[in-house]
Protein backbone atom coordinates (compact mmCIF):
# COMPACT_ATOMS: atom_id res chain seq x y z
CA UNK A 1 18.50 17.17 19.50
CA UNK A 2 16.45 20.26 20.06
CA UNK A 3 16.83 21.64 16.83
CA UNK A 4 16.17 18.69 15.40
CA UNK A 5 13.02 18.09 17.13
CA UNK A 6 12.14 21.82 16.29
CA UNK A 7 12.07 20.71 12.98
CA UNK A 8 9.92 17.44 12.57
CA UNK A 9 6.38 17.72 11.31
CA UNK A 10 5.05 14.52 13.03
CA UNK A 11 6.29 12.50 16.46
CA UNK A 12 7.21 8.98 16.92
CA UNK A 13 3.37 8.18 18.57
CA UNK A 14 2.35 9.28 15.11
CA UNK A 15 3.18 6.51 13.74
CA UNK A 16 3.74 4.41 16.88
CA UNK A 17 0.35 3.82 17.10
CA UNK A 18 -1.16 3.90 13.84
CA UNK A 19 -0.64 8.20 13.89
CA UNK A 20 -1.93 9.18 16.70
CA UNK A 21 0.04 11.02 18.85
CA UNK A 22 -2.51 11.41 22.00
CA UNK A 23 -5.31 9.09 23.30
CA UNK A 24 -8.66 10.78 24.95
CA UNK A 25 -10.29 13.94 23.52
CA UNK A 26 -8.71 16.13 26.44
CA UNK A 27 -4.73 15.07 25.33
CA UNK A 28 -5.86 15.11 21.77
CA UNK A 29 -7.21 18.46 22.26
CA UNK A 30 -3.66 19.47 24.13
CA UNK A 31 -1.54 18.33 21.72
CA UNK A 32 -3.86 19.92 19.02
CA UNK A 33 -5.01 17.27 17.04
CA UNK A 34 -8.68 16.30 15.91
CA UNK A 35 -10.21 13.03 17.19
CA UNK A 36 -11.66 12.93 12.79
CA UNK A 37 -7.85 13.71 12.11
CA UNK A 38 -6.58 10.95 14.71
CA UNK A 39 -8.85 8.41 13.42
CA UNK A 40 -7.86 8.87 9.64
CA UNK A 41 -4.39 8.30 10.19
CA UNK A 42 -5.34 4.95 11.96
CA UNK A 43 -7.24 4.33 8.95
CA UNK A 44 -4.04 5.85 6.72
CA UNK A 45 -1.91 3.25 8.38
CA UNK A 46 -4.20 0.39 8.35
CA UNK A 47 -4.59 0.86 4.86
CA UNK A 48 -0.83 1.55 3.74
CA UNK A 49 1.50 0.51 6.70
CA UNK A 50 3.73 2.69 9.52
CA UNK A 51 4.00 5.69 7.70
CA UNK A 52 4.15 9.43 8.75
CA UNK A 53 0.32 10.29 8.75
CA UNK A 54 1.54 14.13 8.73
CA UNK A 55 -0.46 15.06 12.06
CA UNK A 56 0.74 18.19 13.67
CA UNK A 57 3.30 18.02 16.61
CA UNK A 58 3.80 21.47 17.38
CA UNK A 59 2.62 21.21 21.01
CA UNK A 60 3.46 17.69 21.63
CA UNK A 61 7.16 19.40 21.42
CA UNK A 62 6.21 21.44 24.07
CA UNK A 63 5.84 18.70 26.65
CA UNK A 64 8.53 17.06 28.85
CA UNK A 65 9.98 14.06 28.44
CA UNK A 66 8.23 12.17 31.02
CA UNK A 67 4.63 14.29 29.63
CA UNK A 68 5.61 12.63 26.56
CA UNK A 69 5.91 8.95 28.22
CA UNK A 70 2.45 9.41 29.58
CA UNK A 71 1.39 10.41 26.05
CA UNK A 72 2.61 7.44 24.71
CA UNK A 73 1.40 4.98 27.04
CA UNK A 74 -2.13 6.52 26.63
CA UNK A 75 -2.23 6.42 23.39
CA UNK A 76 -2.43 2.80 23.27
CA UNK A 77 -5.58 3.13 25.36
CA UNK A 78 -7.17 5.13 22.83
CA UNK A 79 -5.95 2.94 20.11
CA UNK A 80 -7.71 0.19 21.49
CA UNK A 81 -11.03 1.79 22.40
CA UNK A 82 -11.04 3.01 19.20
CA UNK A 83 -10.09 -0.15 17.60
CA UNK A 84 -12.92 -1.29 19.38
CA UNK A 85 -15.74 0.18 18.35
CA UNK A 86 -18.35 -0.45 15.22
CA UNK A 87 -17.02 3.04 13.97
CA UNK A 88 -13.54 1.03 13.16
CA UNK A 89 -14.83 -2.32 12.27
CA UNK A 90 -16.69 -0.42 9.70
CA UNK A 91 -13.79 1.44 8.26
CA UNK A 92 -12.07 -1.62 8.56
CA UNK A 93 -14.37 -3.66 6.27
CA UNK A 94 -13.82 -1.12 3.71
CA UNK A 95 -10.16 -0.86 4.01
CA UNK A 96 -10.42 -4.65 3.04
CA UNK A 97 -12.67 -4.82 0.79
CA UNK A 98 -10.23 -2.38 -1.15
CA UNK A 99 -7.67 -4.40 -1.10
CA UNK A 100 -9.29 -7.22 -2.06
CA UNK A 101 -7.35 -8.82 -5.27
CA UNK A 102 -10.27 -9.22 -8.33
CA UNK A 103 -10.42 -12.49 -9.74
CA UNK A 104 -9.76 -12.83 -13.45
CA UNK A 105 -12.40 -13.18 -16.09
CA UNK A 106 -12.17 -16.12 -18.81
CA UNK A 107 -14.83 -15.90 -21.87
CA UNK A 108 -15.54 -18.66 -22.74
CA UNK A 109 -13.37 -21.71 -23.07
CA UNK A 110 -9.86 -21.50 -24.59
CA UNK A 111 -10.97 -22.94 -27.85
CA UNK A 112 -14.08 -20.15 -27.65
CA UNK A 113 -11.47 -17.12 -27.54
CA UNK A 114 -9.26 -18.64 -30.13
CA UNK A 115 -12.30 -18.91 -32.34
CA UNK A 116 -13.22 -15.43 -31.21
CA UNK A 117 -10.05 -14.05 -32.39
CA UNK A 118 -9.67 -15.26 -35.69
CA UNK A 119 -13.12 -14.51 -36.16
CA UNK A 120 -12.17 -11.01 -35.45
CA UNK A 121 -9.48 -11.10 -37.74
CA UNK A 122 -11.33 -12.01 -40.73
CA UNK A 123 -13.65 -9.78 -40.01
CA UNK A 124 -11.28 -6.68 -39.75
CA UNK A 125 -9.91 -8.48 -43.34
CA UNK A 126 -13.19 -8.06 -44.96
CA UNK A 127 -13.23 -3.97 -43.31
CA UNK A 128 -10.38 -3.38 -44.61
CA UNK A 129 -11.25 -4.61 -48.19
CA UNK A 130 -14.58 -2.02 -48.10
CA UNK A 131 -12.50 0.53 -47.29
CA UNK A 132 -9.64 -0.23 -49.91
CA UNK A 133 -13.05 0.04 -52.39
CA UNK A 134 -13.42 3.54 -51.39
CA UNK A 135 -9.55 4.83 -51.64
CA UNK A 136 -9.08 6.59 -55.33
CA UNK A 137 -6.64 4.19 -57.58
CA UNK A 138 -3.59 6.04 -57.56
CA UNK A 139 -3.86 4.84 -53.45
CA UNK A 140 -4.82 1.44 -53.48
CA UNK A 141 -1.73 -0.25 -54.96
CA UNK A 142 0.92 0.21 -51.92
CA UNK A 143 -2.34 -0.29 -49.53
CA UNK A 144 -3.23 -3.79 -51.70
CA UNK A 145 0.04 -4.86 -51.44
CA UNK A 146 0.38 -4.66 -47.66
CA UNK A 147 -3.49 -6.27 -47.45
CA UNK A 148 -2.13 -9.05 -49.59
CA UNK A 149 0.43 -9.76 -47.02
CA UNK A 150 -1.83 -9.69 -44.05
CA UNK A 151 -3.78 -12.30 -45.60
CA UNK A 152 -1.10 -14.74 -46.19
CA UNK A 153 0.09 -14.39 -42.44
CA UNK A 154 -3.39 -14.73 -41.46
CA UNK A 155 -3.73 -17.67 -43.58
CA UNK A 156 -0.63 -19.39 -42.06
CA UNK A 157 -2.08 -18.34 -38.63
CA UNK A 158 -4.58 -19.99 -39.28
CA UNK A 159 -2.87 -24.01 -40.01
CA UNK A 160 -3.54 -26.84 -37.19
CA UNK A 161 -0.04 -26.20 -36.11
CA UNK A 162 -0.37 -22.48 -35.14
CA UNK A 163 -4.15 -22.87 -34.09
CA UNK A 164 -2.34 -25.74 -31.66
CA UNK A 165 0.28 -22.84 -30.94
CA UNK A 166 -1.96 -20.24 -29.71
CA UNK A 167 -4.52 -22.40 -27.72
CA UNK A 168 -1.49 -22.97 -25.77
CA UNK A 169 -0.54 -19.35 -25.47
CA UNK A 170 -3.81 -18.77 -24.18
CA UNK A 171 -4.07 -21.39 -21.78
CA UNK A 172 -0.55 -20.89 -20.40
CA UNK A 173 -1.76 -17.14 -20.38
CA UNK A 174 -4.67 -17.99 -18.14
CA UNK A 175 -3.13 -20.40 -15.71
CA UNK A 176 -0.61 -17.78 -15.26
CA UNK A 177 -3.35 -15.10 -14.41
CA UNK A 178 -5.16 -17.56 -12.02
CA UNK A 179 -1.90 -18.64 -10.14
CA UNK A 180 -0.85 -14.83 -9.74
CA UNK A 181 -4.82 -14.18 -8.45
CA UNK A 182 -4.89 -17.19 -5.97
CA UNK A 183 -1.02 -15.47 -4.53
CA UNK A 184 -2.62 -12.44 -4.14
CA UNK A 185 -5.68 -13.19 -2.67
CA UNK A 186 -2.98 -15.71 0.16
CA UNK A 187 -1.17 -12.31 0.73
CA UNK A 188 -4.67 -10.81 1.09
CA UNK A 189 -6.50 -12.85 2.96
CA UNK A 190 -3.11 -12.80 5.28
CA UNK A 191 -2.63 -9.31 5.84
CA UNK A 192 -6.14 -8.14 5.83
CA UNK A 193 -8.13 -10.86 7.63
CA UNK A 194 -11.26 -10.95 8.25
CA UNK A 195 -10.62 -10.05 12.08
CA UNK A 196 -8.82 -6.30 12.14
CA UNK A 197 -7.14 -7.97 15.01
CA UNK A 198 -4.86 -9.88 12.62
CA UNK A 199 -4.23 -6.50 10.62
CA UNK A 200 -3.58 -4.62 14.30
CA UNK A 201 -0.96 -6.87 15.62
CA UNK A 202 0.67 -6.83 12.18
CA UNK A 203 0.91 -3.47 11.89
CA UNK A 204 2.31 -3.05 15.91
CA UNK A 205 4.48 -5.79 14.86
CA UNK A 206 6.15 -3.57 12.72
CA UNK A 207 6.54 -1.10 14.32
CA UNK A 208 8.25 -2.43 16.90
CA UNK A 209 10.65 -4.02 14.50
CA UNK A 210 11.31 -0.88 12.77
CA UNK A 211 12.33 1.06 16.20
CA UNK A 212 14.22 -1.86 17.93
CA UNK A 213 17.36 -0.09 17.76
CA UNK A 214 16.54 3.56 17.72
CA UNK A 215 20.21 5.58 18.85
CA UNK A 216 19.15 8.49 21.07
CA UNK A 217 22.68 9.07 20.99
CA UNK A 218 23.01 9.75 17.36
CA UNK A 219 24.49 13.35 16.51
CA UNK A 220 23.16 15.48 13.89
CA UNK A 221 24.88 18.02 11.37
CA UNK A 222 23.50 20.93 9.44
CA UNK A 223 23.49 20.17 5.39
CA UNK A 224 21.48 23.35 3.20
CA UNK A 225 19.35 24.32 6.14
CA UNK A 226 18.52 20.89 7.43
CA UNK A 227 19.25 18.54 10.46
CA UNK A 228 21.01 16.00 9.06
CA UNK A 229 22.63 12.47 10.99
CA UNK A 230 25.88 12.29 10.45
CA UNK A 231 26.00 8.60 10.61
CA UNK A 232 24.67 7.87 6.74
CA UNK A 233 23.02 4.27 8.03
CA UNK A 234 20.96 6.38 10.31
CA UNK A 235 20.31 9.55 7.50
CA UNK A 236 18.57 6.13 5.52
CA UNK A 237 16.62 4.60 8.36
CA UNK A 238 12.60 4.13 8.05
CA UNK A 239 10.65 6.81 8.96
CA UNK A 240 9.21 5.43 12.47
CA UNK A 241 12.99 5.01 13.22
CA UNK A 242 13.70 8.58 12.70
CA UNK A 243 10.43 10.00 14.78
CA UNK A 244 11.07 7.94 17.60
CA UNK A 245 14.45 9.59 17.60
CA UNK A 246 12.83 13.04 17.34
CA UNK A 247 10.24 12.07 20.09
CA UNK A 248 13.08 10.82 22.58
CA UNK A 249 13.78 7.53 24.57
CA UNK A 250 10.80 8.43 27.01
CA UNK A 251 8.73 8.51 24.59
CA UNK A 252 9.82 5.47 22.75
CA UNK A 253 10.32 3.21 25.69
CA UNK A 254 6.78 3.79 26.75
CA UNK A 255 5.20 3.68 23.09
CA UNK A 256 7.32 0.36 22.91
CA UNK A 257 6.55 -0.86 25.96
CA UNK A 258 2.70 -0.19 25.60
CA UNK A 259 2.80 -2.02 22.40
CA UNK A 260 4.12 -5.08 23.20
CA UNK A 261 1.52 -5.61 26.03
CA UNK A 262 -0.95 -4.66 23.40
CA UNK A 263 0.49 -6.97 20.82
CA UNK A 264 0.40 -10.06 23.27
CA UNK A 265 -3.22 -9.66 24.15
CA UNK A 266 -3.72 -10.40 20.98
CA UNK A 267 -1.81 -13.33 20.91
CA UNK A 268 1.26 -11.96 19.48
């Protein structure tokens, strides 16, 4: 377990609570992490989900089990001072506004693009005649022949039946770009409400789900110079899984338990 811990490049507060591994500016400081580098992985995870923001965890090795505990629970605290403040709601807003699905953009009516198009066809007809004017004649024959069959196809394109044909294509096209736009902007509007209290509990939800069953007990094996679990269902757990194992059940069991009291203030 040692070794293994030796090894990691982030702990399981990292990503516990949105990747930061200590809460005021004196257990940042111990740990050795930047309150600018703390609040971009918040941001990081906000933005992208429980992921390993990278922060270093070189001293938070260092502590004690039970120094790691206190970490944990105090983290929250920071997370939702932080959380609290216009600094957040700003970064917040922005984070949204990024995600924000863009609605798509219809010239016109149907019957205005479908005019539009075979408008531009005729017209790239008529280029390519000028050009064919300008090729010497031992050129224009293969390049005539392959004009002369554009022009039929664009004169059968161009029949009730086919102008019928694509007006349909191109108003199945844009019902199918409006019904994928109004889904998006559901599973926007969902997981980046307007409140970043919606997008906080969502994101604690997860992690909790993702370190429910975390095995302390799990052994490890050496494979090419790495720490390796030898159970393979564990080697292809999610990364918050596998950090909460590095960090240890102190650490996890108050970073769990600190979350959940977080999660049902706001309403679960």
């Amino acid at each position: 377990m040692n070794r293994f811990v030796r090894r990691s490049g982030a702990v399981c507060i990292a990503t516990a609570l949105f990747g930061v591994a200590g809460v005021s500016a004196d257990v940042l400081s111990l740990i050795g992490i930047t309150p600018a580098a703390a609040k971009e992985a918040v941001d990081a995870i906000i933005n992208s989900g429980i992921i390993n923001p990278g922060l270093p965890s070189q001293a938070f090795k260092l502590l004690s089990p039970t120094q790691r505990a206190d970490a944990a629970t105090a983290g929250v605290a920071w997370l939702k001072a932080y959380t609290a403040t216009p600094e957040f709601a700003q970064q917040y807003a922005k984070i949204r506004n990024n995600h924000k699905p863009q609605a798509p953009k219809f010239e016109g009516t149907p019957e205005d693009e479908l005019q539009k198009a075979i408008v531009e066809q005729q017209q790239q007809a008529e280029e390519s005649k000028k050009a064919l004017a300008s090729l010497p004649p031992d050129q224009r024959k293969q390049i005539e022949d392959a004009m002369k069959q554009a022009q039929e196809a664009l004169a059968k394109a161009d029949t009730p039946e086919m102008r019928k044909t694509r007006l349909d294509e191109i108003k199945a096209r844009r019902a199918q770009e409006s019904k994928e736009y109004e889904q998006a902007l559901a599973g926007w509007l969902r997981d980046f409400p307007e409140s970043p209290a919606g997008a906080i509990a969502k994101r604690l939800r997860e992690f909790l789900a993702a370190t429910a069953d975390v095995d302390f007990n799990a052994t490890l094996k050496p494979v090419d110079g790495r720490m390796l679990f030898e159970n393979s269902t564990y080697q292809n757990k999610a990364q918050p899984w596998k950090l909460c194992f590095r960090a240890g059940s102190e650490a996890t069991a108050a970073a769990r338990a600190a979350v959940q009291a977080w999660l049902k203030e706001l309403g679960g």
